[in-house]
N, C-alpha and C. Protein backbone atom coordinates (compact mmCIF):
# COMPACT_ATOMS: atom_id res chain seq x y z
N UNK A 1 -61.29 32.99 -26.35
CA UNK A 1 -60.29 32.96 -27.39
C UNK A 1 -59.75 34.37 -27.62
N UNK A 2 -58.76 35.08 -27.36
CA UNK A 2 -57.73 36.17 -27.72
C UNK A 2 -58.47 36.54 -29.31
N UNK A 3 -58.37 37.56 -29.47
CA UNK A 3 -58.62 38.35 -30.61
C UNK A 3 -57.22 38.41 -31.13
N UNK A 4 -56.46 37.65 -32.11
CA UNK A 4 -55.32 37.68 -32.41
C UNK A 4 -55.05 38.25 -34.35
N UNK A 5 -54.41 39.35 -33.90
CA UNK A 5 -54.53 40.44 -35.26
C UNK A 5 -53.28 40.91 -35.17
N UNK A 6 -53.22 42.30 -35.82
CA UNK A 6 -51.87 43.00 -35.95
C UNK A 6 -51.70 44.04 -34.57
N UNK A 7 -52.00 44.28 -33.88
CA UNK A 7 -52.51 44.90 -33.35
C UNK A 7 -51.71 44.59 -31.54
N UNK A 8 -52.45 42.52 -31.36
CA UNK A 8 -51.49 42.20 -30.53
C UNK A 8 -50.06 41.42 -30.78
N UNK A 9 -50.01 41.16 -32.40
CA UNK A 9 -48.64 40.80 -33.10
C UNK A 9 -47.73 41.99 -32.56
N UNK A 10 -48.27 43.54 -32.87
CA UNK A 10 -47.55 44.62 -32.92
C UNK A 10 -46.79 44.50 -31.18
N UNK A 11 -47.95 44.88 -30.07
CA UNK A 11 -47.40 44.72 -28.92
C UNK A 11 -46.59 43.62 -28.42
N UNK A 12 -46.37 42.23 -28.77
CA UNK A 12 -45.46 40.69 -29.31
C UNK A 12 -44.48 41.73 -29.23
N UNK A 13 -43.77 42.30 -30.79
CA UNK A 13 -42.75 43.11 -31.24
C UNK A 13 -42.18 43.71 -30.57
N UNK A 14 -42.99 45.04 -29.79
CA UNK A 14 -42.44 45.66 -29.01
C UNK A 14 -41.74 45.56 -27.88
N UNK A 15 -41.95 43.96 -27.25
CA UNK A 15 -41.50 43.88 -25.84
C UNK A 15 -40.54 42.62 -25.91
N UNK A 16 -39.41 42.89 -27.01
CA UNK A 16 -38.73 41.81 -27.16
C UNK A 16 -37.19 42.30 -27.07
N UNK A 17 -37.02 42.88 -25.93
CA UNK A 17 -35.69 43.43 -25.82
C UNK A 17 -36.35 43.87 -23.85
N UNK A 18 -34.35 43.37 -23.59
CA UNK A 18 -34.60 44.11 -21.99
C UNK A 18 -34.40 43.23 -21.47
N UNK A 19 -35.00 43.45 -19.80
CA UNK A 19 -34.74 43.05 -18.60
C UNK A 19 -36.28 42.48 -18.78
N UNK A 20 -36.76 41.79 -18.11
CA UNK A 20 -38.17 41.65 -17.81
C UNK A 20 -39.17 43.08 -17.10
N UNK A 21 -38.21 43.38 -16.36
CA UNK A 21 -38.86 44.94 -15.78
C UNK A 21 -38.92 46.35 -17.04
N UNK A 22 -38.19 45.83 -17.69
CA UNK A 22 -38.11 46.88 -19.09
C UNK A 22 -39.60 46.57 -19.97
N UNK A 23 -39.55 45.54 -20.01
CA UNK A 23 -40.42 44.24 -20.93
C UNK A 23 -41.34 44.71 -20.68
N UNK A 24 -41.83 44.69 -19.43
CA UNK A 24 -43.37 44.79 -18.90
C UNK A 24 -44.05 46.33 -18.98
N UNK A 25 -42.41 47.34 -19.22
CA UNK A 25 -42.86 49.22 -19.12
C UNK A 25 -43.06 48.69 -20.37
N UNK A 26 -42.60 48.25 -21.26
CA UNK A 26 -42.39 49.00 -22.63
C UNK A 26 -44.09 48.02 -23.06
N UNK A 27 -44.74 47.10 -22.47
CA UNK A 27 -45.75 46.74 -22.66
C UNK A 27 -46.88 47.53 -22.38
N UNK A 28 -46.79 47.98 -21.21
CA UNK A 28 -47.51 49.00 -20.32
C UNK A 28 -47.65 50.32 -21.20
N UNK A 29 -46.02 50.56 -22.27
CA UNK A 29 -46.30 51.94 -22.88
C UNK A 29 -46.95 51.69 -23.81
N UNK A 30 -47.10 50.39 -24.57
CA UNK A 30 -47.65 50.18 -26.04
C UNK A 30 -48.89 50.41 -25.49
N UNK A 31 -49.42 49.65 -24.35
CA UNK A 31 -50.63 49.97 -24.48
C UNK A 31 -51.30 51.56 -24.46
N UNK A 32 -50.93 52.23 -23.90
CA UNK A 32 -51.09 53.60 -23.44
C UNK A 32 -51.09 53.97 -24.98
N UNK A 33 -50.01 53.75 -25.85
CA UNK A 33 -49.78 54.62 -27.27
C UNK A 33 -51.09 54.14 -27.79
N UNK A 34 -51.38 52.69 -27.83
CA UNK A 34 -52.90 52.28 -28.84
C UNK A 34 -54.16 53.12 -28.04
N UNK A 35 -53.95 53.25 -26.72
CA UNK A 35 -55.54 53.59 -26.20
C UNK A 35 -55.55 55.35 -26.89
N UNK A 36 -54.11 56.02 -26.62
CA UNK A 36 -54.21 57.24 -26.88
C UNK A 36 -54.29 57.54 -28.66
N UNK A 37 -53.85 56.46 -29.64
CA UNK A 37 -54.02 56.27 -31.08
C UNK A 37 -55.47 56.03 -31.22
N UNK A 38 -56.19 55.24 -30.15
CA UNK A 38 -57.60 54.88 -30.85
C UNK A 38 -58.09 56.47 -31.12
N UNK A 39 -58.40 57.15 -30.26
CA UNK A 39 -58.86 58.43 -30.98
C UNK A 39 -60.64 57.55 -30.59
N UNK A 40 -60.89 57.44 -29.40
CA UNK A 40 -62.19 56.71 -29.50
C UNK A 40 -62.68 56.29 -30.51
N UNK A 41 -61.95 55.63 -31.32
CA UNK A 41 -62.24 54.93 -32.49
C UNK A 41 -62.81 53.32 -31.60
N UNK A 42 -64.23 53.10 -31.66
CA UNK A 42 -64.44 51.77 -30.77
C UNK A 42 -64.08 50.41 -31.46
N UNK A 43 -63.99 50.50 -32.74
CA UNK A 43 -63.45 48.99 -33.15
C UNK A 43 -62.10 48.95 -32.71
N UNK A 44 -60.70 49.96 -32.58
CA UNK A 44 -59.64 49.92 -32.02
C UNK A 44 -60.05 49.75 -30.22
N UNK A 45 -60.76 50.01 -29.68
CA UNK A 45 -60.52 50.61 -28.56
C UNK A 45 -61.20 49.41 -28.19
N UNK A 46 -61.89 48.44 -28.98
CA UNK A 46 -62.78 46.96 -28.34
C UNK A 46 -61.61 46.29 -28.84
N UNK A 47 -60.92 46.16 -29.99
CA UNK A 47 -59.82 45.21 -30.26
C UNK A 47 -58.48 45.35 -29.01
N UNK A 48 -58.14 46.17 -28.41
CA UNK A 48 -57.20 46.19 -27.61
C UNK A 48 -58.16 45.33 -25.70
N UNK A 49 -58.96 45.89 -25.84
CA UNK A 49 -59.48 45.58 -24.20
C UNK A 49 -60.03 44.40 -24.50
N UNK A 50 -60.39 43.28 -25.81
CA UNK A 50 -60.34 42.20 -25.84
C UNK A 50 -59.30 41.45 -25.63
N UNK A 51 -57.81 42.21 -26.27
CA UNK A 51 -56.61 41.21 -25.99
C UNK A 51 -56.26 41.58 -24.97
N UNK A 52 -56.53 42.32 -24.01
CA UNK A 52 -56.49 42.64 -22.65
C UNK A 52 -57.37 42.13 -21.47
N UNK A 53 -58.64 41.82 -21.59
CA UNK A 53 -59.31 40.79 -21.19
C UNK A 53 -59.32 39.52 -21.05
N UNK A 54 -59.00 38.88 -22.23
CA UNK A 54 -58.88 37.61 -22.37
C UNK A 54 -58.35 36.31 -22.05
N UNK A 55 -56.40 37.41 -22.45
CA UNK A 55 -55.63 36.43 -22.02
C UNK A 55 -54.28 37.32 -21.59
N UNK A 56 -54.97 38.24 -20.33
CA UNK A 56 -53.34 39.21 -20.39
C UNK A 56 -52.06 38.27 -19.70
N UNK A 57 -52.38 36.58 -19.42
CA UNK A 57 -51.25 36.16 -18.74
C UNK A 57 -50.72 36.03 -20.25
N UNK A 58 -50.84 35.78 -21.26
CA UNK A 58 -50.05 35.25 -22.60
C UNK A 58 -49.32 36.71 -22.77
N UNK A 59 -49.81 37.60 -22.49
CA UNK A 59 -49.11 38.86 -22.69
C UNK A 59 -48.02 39.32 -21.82
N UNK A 60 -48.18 39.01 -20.16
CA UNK A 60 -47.12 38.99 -19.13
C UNK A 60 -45.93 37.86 -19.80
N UNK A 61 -46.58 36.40 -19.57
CA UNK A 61 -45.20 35.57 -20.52
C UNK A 61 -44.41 35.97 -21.45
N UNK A 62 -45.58 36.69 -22.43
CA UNK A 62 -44.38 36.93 -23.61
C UNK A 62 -43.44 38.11 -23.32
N UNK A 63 -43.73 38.77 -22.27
CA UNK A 63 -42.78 40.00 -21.85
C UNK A 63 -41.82 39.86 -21.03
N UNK A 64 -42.53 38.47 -20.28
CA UNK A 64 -40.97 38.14 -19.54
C UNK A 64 -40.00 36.94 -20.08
N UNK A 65 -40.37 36.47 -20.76
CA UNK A 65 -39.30 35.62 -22.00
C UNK A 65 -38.60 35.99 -22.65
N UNK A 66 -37.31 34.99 -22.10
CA UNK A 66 -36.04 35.91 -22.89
C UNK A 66 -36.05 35.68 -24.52
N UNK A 67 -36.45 34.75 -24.91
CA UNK A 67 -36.29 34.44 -26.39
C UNK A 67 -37.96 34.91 -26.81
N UNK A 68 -37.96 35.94 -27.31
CA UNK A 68 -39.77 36.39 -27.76
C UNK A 68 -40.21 35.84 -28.84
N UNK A 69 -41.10 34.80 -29.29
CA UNK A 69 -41.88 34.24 -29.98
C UNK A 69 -43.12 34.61 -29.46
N UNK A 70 -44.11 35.26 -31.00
CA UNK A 70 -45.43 35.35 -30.82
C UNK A 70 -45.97 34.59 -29.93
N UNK A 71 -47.06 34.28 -29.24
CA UNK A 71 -47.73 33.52 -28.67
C UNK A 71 -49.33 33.36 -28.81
N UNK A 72 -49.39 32.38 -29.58
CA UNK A 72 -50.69 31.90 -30.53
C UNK A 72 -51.95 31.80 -29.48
C-alpha cells in the first residue's frame, strides 16, 4: 500500500504541466529537491523511498497524463 501524505500529493502537483518528457524531469527534479530537503532527516527520507518503492508505476502514469488527477 503507497504511503499516501503531503509529500506524494506535493510531487502529484508538480508534474501537471508539459510534454510527458517534461513531466517525468520535473518528477525526477522533485525528487532530488525532497532527498536534498530531507537533510537526513529519516522519517522524510523513509516517507519518500516508500512512495518510491511501492508504487513508482502510479507515479510514471500520473506524469504522463494529460489531465493530472491525484492518484489514490
Amino acid at each position: 500500500m503507497i504511503v499516501h501524505n503531503r509529500m506524494y500529493d506535493d510531487l502529484c502537483r508538480e508534474i501537471d504541466s508539459g510534454i510527458p518528457e517534461e513531466r517525468i524531469a520535473l518528477l525526477l527534479r522533485g525528487i532530488a529537491d525532497r532527498i536534498q530537503a530531507a537533510n537526513a532527516n529519516p522519517v522524510k527520507l523513509t516517507d519518500l523511498v516508500s512512495i518510491l518503492r511501492e508504487h513508482p508505476d502510479k507515479l510514471v502514469r500520473t506524469a504522463l497524463r494529460k489531465n493530472l488527477t491525484v492518484v489514490q
